[in-house]
N, C-alpha and C. Protein backbone atom coordinates (compact mmCIF):
# COMPACT_ATOMS: atom_id res chain seq x y z
N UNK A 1 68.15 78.89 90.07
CA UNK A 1 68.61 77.65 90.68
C UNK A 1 67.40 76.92 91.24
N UNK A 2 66.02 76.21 90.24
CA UNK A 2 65.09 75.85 90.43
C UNK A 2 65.70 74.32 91.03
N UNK A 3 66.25 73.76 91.07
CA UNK A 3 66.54 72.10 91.51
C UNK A 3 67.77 71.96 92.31
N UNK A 4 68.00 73.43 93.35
CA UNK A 4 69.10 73.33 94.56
C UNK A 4 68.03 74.02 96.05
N UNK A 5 68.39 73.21 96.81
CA UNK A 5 68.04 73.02 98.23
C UNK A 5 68.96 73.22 99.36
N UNK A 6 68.57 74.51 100.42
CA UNK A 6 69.77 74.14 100.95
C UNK A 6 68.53 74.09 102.50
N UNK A 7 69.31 72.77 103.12
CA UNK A 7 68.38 72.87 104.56
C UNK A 7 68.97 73.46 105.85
N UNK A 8 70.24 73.88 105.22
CA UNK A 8 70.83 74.65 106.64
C UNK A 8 71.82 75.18 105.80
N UNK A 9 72.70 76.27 106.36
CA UNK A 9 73.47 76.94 105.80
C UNK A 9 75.15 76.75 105.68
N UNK A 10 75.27 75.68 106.56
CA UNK A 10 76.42 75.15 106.17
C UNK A 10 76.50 73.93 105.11
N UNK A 11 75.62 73.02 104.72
CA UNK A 11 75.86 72.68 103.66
C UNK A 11 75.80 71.43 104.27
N UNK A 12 76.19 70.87 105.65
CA UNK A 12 76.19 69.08 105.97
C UNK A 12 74.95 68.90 105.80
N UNK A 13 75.22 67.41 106.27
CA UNK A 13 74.07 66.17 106.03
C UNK A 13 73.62 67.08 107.29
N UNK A 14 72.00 66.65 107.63
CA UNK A 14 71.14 66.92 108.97
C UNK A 14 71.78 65.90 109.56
N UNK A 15 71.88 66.43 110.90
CA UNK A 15 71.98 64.94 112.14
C UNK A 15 70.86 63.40 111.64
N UNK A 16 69.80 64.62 112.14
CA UNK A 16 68.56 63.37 111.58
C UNK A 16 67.90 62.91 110.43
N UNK A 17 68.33 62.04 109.81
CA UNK A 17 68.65 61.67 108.23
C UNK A 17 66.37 61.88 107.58
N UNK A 18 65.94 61.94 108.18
CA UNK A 18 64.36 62.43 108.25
C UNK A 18 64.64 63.68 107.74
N UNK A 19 65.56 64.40 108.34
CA UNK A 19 64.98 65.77 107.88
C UNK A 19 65.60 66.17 106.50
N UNK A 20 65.25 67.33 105.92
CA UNK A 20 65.63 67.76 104.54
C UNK A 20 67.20 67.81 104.65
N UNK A 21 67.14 67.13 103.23
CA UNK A 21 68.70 67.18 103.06
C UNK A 21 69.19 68.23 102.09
N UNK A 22 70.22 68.55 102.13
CA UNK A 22 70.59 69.59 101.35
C UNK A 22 71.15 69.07 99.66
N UNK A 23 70.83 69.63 98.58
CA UNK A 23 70.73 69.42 97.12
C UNK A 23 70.65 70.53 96.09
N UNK A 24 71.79 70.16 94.55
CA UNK A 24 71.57 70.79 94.05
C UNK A 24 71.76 70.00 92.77
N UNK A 25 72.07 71.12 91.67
CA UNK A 25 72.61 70.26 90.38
C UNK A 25 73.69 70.57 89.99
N UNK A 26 74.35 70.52 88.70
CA UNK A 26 75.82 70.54 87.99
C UNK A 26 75.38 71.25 87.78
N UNK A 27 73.95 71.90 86.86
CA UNK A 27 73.42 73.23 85.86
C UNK A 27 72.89 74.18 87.00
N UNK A 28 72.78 73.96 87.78
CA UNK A 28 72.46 75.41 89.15
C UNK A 28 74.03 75.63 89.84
N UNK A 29 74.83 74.72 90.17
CA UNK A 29 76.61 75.29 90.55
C UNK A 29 76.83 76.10 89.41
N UNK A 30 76.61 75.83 87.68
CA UNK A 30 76.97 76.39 87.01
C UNK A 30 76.20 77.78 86.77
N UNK A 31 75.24 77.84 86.70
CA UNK A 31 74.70 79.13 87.00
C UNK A 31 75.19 79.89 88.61
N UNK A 32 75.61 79.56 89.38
CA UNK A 32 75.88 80.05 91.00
C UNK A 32 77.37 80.65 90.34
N UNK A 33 78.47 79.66 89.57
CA UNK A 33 79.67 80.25 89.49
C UNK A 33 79.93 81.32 88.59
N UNK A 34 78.76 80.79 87.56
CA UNK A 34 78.73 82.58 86.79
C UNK A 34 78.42 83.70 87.26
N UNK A 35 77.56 83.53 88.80
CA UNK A 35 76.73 85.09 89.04
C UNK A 35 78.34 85.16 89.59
N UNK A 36 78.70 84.15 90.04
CA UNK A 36 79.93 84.87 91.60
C UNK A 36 80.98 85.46 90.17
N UNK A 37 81.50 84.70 89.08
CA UNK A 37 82.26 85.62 88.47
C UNK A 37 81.60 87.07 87.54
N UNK A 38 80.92 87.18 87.25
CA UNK A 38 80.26 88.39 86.86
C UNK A 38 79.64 89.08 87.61
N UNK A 39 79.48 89.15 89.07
CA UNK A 39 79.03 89.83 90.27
C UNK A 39 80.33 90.01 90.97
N UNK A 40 80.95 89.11 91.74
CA UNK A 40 81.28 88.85 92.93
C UNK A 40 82.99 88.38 93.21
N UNK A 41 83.71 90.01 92.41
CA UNK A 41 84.89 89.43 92.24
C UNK A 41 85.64 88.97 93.50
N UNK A 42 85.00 89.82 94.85
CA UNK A 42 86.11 89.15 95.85
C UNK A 42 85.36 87.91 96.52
N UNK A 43 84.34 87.23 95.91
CA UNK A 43 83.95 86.17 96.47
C UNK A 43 84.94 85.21 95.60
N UNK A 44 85.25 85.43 94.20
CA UNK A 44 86.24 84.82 93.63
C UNK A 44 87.73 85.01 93.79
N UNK A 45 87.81 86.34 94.11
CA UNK A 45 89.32 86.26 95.08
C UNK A 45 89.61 85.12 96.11
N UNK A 46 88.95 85.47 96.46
CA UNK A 46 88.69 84.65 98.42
C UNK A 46 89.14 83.19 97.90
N UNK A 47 88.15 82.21 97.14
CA UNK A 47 88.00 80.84 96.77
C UNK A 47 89.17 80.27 95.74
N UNK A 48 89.83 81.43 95.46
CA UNK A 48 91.23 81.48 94.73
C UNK A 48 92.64 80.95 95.70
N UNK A 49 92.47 81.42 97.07
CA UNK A 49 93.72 81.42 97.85
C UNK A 49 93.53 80.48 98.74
N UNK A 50 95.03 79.58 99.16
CA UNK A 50 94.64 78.82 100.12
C UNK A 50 94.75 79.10 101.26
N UNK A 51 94.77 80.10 101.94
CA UNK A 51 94.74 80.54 103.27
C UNK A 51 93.70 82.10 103.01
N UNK A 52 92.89 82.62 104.24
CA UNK A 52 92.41 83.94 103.84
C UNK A 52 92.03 84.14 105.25
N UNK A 53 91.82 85.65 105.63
CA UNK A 53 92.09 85.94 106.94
C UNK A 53 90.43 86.68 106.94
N UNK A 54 90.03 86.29 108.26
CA UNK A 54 88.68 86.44 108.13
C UNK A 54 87.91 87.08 109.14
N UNK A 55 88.17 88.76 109.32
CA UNK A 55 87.89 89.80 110.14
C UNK A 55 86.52 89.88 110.57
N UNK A 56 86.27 90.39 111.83
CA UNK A 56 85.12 91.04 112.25
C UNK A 56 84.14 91.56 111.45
N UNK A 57 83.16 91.78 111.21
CA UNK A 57 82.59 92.85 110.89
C UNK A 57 83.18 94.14 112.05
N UNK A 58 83.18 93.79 113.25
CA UNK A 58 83.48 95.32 113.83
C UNK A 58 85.13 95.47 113.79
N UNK A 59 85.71 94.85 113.09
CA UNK A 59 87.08 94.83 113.03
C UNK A 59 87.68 93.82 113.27
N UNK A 60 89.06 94.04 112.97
CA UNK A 60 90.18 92.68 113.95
C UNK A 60 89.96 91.22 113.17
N UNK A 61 90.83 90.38 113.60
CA UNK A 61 91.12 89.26 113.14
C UNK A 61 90.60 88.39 113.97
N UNK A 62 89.37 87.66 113.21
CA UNK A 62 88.30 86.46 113.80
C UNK A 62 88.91 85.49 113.69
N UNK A 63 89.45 84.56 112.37
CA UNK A 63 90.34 83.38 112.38
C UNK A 63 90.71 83.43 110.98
N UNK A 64 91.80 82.70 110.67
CA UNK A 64 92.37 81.96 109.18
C UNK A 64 91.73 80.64 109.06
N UNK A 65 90.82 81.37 107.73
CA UNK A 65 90.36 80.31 106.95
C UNK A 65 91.26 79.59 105.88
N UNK A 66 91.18 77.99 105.99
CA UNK A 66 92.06 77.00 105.12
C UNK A 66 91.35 76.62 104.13
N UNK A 67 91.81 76.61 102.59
CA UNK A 67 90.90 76.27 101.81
C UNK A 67 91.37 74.71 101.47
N UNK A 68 90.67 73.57 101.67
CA UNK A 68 90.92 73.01 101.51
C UNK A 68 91.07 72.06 99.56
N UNK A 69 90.89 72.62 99.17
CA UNK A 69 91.66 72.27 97.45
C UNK A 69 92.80 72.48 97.23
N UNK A 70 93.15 70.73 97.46
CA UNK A 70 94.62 70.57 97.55
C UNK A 70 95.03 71.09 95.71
N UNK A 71 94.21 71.35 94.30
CA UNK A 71 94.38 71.70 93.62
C UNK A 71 94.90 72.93 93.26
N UNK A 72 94.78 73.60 94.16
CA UNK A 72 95.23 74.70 94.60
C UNK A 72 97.08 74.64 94.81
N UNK A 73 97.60 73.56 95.23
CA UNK A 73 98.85 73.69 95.50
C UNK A 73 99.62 72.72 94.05
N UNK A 74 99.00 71.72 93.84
CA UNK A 74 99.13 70.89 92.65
C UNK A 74 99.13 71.76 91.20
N UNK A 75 98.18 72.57 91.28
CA UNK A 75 97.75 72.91 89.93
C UNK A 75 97.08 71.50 89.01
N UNK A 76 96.58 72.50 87.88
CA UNK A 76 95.96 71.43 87.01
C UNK A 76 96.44 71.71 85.45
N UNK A 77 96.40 71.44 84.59
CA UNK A 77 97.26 71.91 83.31
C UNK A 77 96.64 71.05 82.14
N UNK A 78 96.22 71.73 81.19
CA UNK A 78 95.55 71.58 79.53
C UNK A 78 96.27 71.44 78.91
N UNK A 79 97.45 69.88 78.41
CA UNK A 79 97.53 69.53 77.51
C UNK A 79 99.62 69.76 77.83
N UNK A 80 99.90 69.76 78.78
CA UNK A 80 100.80 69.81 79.49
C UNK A 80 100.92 71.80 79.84
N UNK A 81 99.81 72.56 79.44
CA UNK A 81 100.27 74.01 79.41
C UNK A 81 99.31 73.83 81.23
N UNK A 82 99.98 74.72 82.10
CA UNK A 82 99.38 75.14 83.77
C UNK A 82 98.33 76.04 83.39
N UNK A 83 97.27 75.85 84.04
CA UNK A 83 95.83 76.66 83.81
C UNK A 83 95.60 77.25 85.25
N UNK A 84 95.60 78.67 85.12
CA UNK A 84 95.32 79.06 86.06
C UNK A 84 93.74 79.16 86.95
N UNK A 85 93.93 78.60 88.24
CA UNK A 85 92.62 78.48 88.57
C UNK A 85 92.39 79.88 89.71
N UNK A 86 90.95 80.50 89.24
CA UNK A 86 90.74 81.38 89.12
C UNK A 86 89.83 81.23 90.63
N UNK A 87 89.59 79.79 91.14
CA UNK A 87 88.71 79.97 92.32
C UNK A 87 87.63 78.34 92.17
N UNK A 88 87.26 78.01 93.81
CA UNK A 88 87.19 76.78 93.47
C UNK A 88 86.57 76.68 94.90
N UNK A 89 85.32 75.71 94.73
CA UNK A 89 85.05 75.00 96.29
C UNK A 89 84.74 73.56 96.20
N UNK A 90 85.19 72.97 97.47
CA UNK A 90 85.17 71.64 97.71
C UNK A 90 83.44 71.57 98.64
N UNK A 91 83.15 70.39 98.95
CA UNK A 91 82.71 69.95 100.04
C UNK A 91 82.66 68.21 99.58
N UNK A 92 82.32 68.06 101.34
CA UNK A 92 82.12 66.43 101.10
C UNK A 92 81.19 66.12 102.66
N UNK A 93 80.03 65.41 102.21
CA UNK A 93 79.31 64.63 103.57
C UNK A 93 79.56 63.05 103.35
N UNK A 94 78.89 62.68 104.07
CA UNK A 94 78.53 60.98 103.61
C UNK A 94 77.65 60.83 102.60
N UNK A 95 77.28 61.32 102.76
CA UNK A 95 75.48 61.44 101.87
C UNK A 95 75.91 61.98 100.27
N UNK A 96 76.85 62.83 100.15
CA UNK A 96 77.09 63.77 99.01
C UNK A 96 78.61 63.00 98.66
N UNK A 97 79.19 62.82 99.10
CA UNK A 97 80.26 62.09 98.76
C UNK A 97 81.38 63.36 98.47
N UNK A 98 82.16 63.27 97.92
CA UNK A 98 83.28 64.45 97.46
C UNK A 98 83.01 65.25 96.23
N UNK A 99 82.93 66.22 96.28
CA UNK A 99 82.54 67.43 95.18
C UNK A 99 83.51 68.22 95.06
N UNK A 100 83.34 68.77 94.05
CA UNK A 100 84.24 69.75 93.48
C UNK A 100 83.96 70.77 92.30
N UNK A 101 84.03 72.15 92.67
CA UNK A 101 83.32 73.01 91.29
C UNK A 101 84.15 73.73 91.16
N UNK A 102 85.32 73.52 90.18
CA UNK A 102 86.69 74.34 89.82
C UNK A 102 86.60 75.39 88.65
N UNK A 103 86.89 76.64 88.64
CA UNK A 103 86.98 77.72 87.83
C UNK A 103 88.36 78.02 87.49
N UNK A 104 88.69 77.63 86.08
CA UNK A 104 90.24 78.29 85.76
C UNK A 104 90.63 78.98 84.40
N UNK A 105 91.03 79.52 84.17
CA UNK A 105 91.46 80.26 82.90
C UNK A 105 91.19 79.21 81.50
N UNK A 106 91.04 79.79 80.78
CA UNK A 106 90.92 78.69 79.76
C UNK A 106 92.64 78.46 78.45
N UNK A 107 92.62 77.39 78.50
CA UNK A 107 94.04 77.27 77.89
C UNK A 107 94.62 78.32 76.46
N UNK A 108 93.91 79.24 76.51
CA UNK A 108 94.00 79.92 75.25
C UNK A 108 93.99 81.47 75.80
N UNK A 109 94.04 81.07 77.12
CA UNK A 109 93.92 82.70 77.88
C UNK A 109 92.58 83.59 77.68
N UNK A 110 91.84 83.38 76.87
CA UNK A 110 90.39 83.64 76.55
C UNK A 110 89.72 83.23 76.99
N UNK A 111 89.09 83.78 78.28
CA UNK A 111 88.14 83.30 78.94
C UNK A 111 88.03 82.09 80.06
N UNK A 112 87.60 81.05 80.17
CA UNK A 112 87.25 80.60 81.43
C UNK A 112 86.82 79.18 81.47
N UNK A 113 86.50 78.33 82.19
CA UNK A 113 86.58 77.05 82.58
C UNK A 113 85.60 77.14 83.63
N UNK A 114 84.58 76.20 83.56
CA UNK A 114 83.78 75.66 85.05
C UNK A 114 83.70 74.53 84.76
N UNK A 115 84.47 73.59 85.61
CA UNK A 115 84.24 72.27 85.61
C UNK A 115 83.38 71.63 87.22
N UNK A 116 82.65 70.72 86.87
CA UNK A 116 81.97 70.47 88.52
C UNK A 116 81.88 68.67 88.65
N UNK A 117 82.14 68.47 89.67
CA UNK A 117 82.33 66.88 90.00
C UNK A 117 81.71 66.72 91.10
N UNK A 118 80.63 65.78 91.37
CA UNK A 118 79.64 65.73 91.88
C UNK A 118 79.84 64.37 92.49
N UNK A 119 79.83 63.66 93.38
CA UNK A 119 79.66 62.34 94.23
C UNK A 119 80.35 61.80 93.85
N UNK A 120 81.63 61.96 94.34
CA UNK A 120 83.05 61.31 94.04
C UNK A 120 83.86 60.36 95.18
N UNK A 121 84.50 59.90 94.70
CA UNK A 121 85.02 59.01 95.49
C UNK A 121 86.90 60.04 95.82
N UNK A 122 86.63 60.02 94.71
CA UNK A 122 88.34 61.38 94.78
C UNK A 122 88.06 62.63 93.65
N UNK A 123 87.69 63.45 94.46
CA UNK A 123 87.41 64.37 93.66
C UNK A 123 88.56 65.58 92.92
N UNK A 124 89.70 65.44 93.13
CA UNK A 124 90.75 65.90 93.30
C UNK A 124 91.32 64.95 91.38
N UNK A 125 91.24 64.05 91.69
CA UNK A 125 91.82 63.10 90.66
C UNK A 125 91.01 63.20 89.42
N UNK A 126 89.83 63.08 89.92
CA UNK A 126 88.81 62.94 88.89
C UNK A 126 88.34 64.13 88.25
N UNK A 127 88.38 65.50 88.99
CA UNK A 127 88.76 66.92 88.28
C UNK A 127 89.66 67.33 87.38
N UNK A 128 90.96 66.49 87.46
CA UNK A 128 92.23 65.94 86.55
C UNK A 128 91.56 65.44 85.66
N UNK A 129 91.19 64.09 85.29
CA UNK A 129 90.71 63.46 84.42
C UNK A 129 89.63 64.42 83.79
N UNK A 130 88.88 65.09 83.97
CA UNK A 130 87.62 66.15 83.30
C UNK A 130 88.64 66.65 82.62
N UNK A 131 89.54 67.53 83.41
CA UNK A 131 90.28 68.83 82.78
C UNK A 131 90.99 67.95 81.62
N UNK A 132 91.25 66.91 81.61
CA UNK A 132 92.03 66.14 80.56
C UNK A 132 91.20 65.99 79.46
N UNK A 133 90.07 65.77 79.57
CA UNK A 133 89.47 64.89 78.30
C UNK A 133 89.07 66.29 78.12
N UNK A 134 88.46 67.58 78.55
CA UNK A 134 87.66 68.47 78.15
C UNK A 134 89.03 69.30 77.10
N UNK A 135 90.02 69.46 78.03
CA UNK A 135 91.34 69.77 76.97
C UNK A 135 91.85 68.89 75.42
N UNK A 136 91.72 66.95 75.67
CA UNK A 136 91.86 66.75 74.31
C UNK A 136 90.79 67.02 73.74
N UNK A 137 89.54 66.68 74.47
CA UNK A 137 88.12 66.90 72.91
C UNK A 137 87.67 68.47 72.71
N UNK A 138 88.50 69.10 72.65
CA UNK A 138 88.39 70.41 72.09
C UNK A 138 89.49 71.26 71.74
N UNK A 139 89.11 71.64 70.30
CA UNK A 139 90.47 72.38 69.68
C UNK A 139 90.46 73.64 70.50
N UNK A 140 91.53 73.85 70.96
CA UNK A 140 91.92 75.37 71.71
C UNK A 140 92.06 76.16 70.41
N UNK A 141 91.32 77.49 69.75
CA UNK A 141 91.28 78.48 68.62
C UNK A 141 92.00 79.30 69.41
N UNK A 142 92.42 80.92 68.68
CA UNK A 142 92.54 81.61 69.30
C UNK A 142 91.32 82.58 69.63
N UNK A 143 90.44 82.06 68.91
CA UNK A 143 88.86 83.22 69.60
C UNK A 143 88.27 82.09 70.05
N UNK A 144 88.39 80.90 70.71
CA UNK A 144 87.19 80.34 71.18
C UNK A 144 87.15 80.60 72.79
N UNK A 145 86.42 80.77 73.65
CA UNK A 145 86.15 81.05 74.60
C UNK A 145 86.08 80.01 75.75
């Protein structure tokens, strides 16, 4: 992930627009969502559900985390068939606008989907529209991946 930056670890804009801002690309999310699915199945559990309960390290219940991808309750669907999404994160600053890097089954049940939407105005809608055109301009086989 040679062309992602992060200047603090939550991911906002800096207070003071001087200092480093945080950055990445479509081709480094896409390399990040492959390690998490071929590494990191309960990091992909987790980003799957819209509620998740989020313990201590020394135990006990710290707080419920809300995931906010309202796609998550909507669903999204290839060609009128429901595609299951397998895990997904939002963010949005001023600076970055609305993002979105959605992982879902692929309409043929073979394999997988990473779609990513980057400085959006509605990122929710416009993840729709990807999943649409990426579903008509490609024949679903039964071995294509």
């Amino acid at each position: 992930m040679t062309n992602t930056f992060y200047a603090n670890p939550e991911g906002l804009d800096p207070l003071n627009q001087n200092n480093d801002m945080n950055y990445s690309t479509p081709e480094d999310l896409l390399i990040l969502a492959r390690e998490i699915i071929k590494n990191y199945p309960k990091i992909l559990d987790i980003i799957s559900q819209k509620e998740y309960d989020v313990n201590k390290s020394s135990g006990g219940f710290n707080h419920k985390a809300v995931n906010t991808n309202k796609l998550l309750e909507e669903g999204v669907s290839c060609s009128g068939k429901p595609l299951k999404i397998l895990g997904g994160k939002t963010g949005t600053t001023d600076y970055a606008k609305k993002n979105l890097l959605l992982i879902t089954g692929s309409p043929n049940n073979n394999g997988y989907l990473i779609n990513i939407i980057l400085g959006s105005d509605d990122n929710f809608s416009d993840m729709k529209n990807l999943i649409g055109w990426v579903c008509d301009s490609y024949e679903w086989q039964a071995s294509a991946t």
